[in-house]
C-alpha atoms as a PDB file:
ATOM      1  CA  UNK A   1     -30.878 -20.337 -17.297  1.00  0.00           C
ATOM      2  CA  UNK A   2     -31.848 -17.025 -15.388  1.00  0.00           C
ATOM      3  CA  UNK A   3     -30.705 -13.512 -14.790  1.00  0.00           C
ATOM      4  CA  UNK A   4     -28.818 -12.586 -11.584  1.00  0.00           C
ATOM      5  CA  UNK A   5     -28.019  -9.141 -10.181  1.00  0.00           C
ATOM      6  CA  UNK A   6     -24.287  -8.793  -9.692  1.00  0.00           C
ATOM      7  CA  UNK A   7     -23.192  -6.731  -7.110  1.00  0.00           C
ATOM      8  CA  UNK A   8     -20.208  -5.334  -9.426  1.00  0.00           C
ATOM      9  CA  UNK A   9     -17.281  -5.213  -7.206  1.00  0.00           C
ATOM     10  CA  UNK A  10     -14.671  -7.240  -7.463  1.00  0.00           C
ATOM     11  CA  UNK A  11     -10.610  -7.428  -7.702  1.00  0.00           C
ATOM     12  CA  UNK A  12      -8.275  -6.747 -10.586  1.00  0.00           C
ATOM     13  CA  UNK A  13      -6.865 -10.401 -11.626  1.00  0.00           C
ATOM     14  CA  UNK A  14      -4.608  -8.469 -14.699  1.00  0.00           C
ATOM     15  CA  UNK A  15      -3.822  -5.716 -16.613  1.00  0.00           C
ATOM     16  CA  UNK A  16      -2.075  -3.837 -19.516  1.00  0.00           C
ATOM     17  CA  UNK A  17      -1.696  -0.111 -19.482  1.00  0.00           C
ATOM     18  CA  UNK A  18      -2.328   1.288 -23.367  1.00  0.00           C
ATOM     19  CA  UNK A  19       0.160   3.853 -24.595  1.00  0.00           C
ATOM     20  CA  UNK A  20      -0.589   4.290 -28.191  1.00  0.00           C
ATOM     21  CA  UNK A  21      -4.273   3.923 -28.892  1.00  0.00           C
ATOM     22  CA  UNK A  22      -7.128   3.853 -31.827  1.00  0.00           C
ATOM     23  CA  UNK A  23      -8.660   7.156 -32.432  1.00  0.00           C
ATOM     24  CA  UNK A  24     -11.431   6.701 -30.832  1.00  0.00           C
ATOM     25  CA  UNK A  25      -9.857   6.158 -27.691  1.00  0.00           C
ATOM     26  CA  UNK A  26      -6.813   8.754 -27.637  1.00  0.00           C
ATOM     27  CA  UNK A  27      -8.123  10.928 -25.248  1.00  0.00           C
ATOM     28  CA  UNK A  28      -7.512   8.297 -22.804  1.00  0.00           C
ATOM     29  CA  UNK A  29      -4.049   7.625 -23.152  1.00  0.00           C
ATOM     30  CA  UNK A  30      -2.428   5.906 -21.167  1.00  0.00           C
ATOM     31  CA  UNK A  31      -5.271   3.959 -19.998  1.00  0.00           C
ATOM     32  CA  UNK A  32      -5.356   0.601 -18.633  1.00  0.00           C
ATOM     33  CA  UNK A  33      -7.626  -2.242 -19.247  1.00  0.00           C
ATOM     34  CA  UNK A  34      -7.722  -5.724 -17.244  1.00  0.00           C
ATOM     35  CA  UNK A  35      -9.636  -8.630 -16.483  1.00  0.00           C
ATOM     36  CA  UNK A  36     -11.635  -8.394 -12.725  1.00  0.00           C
ATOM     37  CA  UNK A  37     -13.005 -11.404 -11.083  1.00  0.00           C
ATOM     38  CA  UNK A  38     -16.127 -10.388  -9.561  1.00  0.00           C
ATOM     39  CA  UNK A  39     -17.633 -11.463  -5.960  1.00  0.00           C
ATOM     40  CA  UNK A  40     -19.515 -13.839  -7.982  1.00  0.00           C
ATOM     41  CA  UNK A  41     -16.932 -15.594  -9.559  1.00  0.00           C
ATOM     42  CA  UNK A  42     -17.261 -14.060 -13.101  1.00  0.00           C
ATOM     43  CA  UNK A  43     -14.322 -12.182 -14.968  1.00  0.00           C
ATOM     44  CA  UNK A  44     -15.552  -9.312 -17.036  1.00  0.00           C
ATOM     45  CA  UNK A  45     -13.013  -7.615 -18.978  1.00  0.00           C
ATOM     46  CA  UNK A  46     -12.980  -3.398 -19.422  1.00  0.00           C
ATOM     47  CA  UNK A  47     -11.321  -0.316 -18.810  1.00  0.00           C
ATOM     48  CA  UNK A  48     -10.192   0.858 -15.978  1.00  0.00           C
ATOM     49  CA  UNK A  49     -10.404   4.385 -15.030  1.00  0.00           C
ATOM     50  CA  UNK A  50      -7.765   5.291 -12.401  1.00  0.00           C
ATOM     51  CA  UNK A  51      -4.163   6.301 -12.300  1.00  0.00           C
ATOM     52  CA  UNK A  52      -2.184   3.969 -14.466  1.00  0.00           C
ATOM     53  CA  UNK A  53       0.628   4.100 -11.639  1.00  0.00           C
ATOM     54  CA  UNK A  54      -1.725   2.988  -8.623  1.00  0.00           C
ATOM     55  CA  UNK A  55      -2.641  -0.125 -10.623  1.00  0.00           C
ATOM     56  CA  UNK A  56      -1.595  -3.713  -8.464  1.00  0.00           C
ATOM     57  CA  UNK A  57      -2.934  -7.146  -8.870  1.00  0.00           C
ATOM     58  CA  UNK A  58      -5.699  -7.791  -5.912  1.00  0.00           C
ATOM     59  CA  UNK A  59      -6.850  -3.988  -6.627  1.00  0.00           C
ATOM     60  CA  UNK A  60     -10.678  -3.880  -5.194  1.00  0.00           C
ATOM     61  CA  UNK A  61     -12.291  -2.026  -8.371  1.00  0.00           C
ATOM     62  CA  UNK A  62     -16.323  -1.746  -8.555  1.00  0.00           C
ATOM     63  CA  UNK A  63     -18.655  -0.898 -11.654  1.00  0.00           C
ATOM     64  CA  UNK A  64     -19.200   2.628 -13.125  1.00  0.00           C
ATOM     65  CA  UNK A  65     -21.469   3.221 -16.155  1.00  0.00           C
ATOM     66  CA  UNK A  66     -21.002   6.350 -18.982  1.00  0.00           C
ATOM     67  CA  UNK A  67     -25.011   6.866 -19.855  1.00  0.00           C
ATOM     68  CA  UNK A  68     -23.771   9.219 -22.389  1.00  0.00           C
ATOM     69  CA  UNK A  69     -24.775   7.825 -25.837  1.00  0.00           C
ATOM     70  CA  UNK A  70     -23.270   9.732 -28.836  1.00  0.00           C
ATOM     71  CA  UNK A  71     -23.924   9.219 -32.800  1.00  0.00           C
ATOM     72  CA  UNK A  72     -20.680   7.739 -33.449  1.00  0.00           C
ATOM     73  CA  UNK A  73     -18.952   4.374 -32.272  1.00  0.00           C
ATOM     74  CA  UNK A  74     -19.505   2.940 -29.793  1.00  0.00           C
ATOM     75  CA  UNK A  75     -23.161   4.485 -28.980  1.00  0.00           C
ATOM     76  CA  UNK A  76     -24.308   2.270 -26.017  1.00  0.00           C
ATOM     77  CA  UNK A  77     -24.081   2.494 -22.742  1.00  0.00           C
ATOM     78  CA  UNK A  78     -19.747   2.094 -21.586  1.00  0.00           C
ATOM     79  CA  UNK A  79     -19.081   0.518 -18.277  1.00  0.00           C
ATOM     80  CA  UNK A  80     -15.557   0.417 -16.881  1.00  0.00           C
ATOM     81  CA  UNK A  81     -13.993  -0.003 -13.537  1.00  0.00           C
ATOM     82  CA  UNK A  82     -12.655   2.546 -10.711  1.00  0.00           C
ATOM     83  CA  UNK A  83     -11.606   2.309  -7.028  1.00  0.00           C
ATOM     84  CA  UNK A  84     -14.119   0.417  -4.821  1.00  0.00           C
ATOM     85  CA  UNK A  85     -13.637   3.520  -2.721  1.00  0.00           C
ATOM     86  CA  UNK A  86     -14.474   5.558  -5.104  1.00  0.00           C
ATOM     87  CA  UNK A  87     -18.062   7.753  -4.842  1.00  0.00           C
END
């Protein structure tokens, strides 16, 4: 076994769009979350962080990462998807 790089792009296989949420994730609503199958053949599940309403299957989505770490759960690093042509 060995580590690979992934290049963390990929394109949106499915998805459900969350209307009534836990507490710890109501300031999202309505947020999706799906299941992306990256260039390298892995799916990775997560949220995705774009309109709800310009959501389609074959989306092109790439990796974004939230650094911020709080005291409370969850307090690791998030990762969640947004437009490949996103900056």
């Amino acid at each position: 076994m060995q580590w690979i790089e992934l290049k963390g792009t990929g394109k949106l296989l499915t998805y459900s769009v969350v209307h009534v949420a836990a507490p710890a994730f109501q300031s999202f609503v309505p947020y999706a979350v799906g299941i992306v199958l990256l260039t390298e053949a892995a799916r990775l599940p997560g949220m995705i962080r774009i309109d709800p309403n310009d959501l389609k299957i074959g989306l092109d989505l790439k990796v974004a990462f939230d650094p911020a770490q709080s005291e409370s759960w969850p307090s690791w690093a998030r990762y969640y998807f947004v437009s490949a042509g996103s900056h």
